[in-house]
Protein backbone atom coordinates (compact mmCIF):
# COMPACT_ATOMS: atom_id res chain seq x y z
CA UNK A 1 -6.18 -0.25 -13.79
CA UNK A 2 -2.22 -0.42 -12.51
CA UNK A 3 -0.65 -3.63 -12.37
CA UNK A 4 -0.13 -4.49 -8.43
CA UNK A 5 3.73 -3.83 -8.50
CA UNK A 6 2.72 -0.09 -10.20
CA UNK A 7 -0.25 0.06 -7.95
CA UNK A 8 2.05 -0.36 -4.75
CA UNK A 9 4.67 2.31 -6.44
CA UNK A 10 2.05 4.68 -7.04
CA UNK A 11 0.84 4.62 -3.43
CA UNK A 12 4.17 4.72 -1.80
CA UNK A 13 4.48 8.15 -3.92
CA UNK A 14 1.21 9.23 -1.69
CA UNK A 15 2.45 8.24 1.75
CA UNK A 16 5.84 10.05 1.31
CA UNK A 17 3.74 12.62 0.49
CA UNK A 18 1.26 12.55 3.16
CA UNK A 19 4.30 12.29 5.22
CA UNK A 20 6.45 15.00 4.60
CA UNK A 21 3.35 17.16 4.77
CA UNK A 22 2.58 16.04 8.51
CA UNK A 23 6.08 14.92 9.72
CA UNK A 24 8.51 16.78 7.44
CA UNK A 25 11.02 18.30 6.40
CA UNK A 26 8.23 20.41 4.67
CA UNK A 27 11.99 21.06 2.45
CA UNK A 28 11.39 17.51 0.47
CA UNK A 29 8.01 18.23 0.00
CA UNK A 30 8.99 19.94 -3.71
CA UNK A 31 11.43 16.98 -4.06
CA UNK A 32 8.00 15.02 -4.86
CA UNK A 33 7.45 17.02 -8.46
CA UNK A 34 8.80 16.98 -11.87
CA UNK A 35 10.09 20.74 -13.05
CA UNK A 36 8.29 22.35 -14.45
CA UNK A 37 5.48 21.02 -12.71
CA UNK A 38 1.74 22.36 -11.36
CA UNK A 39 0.42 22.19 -8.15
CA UNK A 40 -3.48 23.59 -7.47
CA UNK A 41 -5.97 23.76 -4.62
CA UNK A 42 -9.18 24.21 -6.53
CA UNK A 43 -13.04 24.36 -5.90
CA UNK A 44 -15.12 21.56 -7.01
CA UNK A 45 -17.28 24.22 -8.00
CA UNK A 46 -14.62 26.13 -10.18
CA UNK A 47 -13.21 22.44 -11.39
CA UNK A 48 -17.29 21.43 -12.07
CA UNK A 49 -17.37 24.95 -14.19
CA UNK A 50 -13.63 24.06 -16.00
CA UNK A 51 -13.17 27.42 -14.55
CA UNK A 52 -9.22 28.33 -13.50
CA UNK A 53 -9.98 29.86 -10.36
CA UNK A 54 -7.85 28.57 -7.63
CA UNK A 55 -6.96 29.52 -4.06
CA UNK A 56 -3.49 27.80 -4.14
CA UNK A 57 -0.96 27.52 -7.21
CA UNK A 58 2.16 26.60 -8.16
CA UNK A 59 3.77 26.40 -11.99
CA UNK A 60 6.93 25.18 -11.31
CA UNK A 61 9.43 23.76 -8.16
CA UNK A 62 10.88 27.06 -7.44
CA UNK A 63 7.23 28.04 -6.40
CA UNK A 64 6.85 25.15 -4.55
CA UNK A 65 10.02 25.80 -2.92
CA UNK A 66 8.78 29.61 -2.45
CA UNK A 67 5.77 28.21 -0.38
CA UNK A 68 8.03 25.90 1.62
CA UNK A 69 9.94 29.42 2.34
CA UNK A 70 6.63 31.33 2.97
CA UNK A 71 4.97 28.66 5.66
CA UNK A 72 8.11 28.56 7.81
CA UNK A 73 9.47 31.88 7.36
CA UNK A 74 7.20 34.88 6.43
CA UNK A 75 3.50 33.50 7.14
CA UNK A 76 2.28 33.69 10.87
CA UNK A 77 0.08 31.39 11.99
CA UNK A 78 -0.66 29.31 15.20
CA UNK A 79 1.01 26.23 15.48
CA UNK A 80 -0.55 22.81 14.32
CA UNK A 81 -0.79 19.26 13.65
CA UNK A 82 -1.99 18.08 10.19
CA UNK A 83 -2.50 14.38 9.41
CA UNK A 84 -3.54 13.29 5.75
CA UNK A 85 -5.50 10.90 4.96
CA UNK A 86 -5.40 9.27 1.18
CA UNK A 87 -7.80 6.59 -0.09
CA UNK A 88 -9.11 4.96 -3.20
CA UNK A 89 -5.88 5.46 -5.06
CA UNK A 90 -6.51 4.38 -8.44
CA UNK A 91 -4.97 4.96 -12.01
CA UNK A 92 -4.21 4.32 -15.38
CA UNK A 93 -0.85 4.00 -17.34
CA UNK A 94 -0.74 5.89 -21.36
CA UNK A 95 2.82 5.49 -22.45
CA UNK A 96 4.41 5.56 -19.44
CA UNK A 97 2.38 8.40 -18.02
CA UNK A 98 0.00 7.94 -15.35
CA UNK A 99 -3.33 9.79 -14.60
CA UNK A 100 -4.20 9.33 -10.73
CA UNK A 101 -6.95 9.51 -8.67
CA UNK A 102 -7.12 9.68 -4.73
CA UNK A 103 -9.64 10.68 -2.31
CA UNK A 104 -8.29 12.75 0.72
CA UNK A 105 -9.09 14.32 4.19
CA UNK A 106 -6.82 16.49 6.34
CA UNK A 107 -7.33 16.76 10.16
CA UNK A 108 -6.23 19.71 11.83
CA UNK A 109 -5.07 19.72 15.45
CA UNK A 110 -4.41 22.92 17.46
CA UNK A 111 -3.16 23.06 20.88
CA UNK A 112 -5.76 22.98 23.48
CA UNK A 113 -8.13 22.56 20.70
CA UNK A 114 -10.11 19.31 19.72
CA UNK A 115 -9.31 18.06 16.22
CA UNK A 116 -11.22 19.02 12.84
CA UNK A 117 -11.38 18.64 9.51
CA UNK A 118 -9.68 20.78 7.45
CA UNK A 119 -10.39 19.67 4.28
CA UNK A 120 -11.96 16.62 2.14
CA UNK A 121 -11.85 16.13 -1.51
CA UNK A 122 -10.16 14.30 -4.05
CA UNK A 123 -7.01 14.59 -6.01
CA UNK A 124 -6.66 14.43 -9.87
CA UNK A 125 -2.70 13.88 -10.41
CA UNK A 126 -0.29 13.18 -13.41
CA UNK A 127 2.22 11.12 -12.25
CA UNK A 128 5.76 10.40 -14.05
CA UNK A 129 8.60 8.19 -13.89
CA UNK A 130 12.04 10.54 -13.74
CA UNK A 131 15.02 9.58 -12.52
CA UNK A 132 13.81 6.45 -11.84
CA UNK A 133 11.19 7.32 -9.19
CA UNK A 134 7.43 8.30 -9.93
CA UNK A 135 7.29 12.30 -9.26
CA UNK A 136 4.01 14.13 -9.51
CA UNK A 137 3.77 16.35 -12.83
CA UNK A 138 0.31 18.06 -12.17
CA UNK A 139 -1.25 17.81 -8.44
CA UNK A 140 -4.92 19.03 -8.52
CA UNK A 141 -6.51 18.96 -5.03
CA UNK A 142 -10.60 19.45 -5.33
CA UNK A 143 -11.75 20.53 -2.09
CA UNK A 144 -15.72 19.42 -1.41
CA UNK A 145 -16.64 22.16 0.62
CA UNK A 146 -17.71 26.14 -0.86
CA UNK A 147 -16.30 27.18 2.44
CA UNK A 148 -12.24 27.85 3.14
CA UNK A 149 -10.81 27.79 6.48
CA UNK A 150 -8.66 30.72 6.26
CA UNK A 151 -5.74 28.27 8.19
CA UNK A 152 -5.14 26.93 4.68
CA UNK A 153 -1.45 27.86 4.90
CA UNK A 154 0.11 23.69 4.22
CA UNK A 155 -0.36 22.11 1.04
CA UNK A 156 -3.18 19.63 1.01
């Protein structure tokens, strides 16, 4: 368990980032991680199997940075509204470091289209203080469902 002033640091860190991912700039969204760091958007079914399949990843900022380039420059796609949802944020602290876990949902809204989910599943994080500020080191987001919308062009 995090003490209740870490505990309230720890989920400020997840509303900036459910933030920038629905409201933007999608630019500080890399501004959240360490570098190196390691971003993933994996299976349960791979993660169940400790398998290292995954359908989204990123080693390092620049990467991150390189999908922040891809979604608004090179990868076509209708436009859309995503709103994340984070809950049961919970943790522990090891020398500083902290291990985080989150449950998540992301709603998708196209025009002229009712809303749906987009994905639901839970992250597994390594969070670190640098700088002064709690960045994410590893982001691991383990989607429920064996089925992929192929819209899955935004970071969960």
């Amino acid at each position: 368990m995090l003490g209740s002033d870490l505990q309230r640091e720890v989920e400020e860190l997840y509303n900036t980032y459910a933030r920038v991912l629905d409201d933007g700039p999608l630019e500080a969204w890399p501004d959240l991680f360490t570098d190196p760091c390691t971003y993933q958007i994996v299976p349960r079914e791979n993660f169940e199997a400790d398998l290292p399949l995954a359908i989204m990843r990123c080693e390092s900022k620049g990467m991150l940075m390189d999908r922040v380039h891809s979604v608004q420059e090179t990868i076509v796609y209708e436009p859309r509204y995503l709103r994340h949802h984070i809950t049961n944020i919970s943790g522990t602290e090891v020398d500083g470091d902290l291990t985080v876990q989150a449950n998540y949902s992301v709603i998708e809204v196209l025009p002229e289209e009712l809303p749906r989910i987009l994905s639901v599943g839970r992250y597994l994080d390594k969070v670190v203080r640098a700088g002064g500020q709690l960045l994410f080191k590893e982001k691991r987001v383990v989607y429920d469902s064996e089925l992929v919308p192929n819209s899955i062009v935004f970071p969960l």
